[in-house]
Protein backbone atom coordinates (compact mmCIF):
# COMPACT_ATOMS: atom_id res chain seq x y z
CA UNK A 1 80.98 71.91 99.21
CA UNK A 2 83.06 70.68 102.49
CA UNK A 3 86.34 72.74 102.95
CA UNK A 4 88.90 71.78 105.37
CA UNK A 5 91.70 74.56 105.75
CA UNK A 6 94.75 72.44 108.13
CA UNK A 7 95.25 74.63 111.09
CA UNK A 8 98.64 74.72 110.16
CA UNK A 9 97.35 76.97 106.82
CA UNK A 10 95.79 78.96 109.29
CA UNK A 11 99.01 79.52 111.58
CA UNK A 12 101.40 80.02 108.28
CA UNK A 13 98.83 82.84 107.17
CA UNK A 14 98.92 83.87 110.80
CA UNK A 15 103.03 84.33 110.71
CA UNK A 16 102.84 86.30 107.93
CA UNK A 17 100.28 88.67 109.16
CA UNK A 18 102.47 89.60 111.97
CA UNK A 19 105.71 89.49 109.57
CA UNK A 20 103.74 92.13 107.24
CA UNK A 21 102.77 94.32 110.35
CA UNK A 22 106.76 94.26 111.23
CA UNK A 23 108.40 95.32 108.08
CA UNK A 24 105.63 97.85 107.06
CA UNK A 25 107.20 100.75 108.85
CA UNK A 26 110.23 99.54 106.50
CA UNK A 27 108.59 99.63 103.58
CA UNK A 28 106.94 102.57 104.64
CA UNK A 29 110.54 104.27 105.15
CA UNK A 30 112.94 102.89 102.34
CA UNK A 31 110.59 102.26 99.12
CA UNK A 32 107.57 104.86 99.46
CA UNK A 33 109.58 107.54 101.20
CA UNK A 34 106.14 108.06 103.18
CA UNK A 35 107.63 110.14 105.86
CA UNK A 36 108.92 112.82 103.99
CA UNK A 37 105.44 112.51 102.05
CA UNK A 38 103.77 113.23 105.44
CA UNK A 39 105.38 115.86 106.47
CA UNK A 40 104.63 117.74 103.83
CA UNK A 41 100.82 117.61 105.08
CA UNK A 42 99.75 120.08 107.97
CA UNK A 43 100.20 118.97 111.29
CA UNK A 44 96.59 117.25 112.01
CA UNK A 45 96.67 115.35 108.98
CA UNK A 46 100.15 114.48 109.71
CA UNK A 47 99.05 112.64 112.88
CA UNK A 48 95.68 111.33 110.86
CA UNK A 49 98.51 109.89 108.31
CA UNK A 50 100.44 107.89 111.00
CA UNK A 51 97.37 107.05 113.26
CA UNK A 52 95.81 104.94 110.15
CA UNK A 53 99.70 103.79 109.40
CA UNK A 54 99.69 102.30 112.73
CA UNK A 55 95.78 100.93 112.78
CA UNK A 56 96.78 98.83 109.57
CA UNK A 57 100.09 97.89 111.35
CA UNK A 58 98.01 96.84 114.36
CA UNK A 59 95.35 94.81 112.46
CA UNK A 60 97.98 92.92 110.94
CA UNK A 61 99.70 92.16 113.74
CA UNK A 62 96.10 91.46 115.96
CA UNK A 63 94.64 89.39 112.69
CA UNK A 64 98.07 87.23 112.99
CA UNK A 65 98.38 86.36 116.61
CA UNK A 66 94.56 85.21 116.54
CA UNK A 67 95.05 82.89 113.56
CA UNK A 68 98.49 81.95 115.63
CA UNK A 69 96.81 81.14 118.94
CA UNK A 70 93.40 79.95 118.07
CA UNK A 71 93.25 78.64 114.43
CA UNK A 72 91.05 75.75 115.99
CA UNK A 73 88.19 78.28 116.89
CA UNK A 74 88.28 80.50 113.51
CA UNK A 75 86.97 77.24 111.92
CA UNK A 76 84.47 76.07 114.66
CA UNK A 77 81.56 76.95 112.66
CA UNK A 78 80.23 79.08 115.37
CA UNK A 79 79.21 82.96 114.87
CA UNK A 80 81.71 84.53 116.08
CA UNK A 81 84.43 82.28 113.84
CA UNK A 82 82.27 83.69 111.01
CA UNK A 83 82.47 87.45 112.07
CA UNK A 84 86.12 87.00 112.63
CA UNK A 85 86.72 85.46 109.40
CA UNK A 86 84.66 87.52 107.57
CA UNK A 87 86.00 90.52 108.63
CA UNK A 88 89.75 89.49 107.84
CA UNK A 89 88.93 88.49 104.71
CA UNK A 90 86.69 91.55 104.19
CA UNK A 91 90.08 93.50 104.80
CA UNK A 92 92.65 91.28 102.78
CA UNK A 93 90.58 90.66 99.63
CA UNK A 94 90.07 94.91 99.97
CA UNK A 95 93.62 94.87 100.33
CA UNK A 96 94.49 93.01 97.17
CA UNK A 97 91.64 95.03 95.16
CA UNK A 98 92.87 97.96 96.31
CA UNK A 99 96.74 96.89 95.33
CA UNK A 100 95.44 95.93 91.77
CA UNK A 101 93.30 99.16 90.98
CA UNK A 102 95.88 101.52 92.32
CA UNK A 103 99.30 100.77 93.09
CA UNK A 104 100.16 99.54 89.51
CA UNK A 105 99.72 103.59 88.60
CA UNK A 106 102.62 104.46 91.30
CA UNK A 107 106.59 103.89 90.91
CA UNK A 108 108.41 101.97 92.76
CA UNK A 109 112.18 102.27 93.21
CA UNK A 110 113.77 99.88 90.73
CA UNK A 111 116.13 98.22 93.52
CA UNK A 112 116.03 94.14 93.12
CA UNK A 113 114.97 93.99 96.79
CA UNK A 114 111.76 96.37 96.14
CA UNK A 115 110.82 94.23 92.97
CA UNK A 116 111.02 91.00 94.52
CA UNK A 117 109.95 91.80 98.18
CA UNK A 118 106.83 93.52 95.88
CA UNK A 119 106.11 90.48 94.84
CA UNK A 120 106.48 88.23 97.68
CA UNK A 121 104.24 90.70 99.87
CA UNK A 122 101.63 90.31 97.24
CA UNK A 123 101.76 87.05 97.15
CA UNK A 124 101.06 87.20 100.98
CA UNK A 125 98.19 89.27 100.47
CA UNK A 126 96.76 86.90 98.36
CA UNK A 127 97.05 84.18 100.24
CA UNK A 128 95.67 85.65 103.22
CA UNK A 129 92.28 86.91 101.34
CA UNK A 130 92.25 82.96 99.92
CA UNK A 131 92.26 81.39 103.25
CA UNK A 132 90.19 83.66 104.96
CA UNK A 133 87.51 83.74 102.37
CA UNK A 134 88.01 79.78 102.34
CA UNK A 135 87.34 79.92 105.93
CA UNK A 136 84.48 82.05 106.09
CA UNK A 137 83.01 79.36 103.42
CA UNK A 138 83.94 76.87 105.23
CA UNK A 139 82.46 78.15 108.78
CA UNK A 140 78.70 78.62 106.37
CA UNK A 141 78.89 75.48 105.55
């Protein structure tokens, strides 16, 4: 089976890596009310709370400007382009798993922006663990 994902795939998935990893504290803020949640917690699991808030806001942002700058190289075939690609799809399809086990249990304010920016960011999230996992097949092979 030959794939071929167009760099420009790669840089669109890219974009909205970095645009995930930008409106996450927002999200974080207006629709989960996470920060009153936190603080709630005792003070070294408060920090533990934000420190993996900002790790996930990091990798998002990192996994983003690599597809951005180098798309060429995460489909080179070599094994680094299949470390790298495994690994980000490792994370996204663990991302949408985790979104269709769990989140589905939780309430989300009713506001038209929430519903539709739900969807959108899942549909993000989805793509993503598509064209990485596409890549990663397409580096094996």
């Amino acid at each position: 089976m030959k794939i071929n994902i167009p760099n420009w795939l790669i840089i669109l998935g890219g974009a909205g890596q970095i645009f995930t990893a930008l409106v996450y504290p927002y999200i974080r803020h207006k629709v989960f009310d996470w920060y009153n949640d936190v603080k709630q917690l005792k003070p070294l699991n408060q920090e533990i709370a934000k420190t993996y808030g900002r790790y996930i806001q990091g990798l998002n942002f990192s996994f983003g400007l690599i597809a951005i700058l180098i798309p060429s190289d995460l489909k080179n075939g070599t094994n680094l382009a299949i470390a790298i690609t495994g690994l980000i799809a490792a994370y996204w399809v663990g991302k949408v798993a985790t979104q269709i086990a769990y989140y589905p249990m939780y309430d989300i304010p009713k506001k038209q922006l929430f519903k539709w920016g739900g969807y959108g960011m899942n549909f993000l999230f989805v793509l993503f663990a598509v064209v990485y996992t596409l890549l990663v097949i397409q580096n094996i092979f």
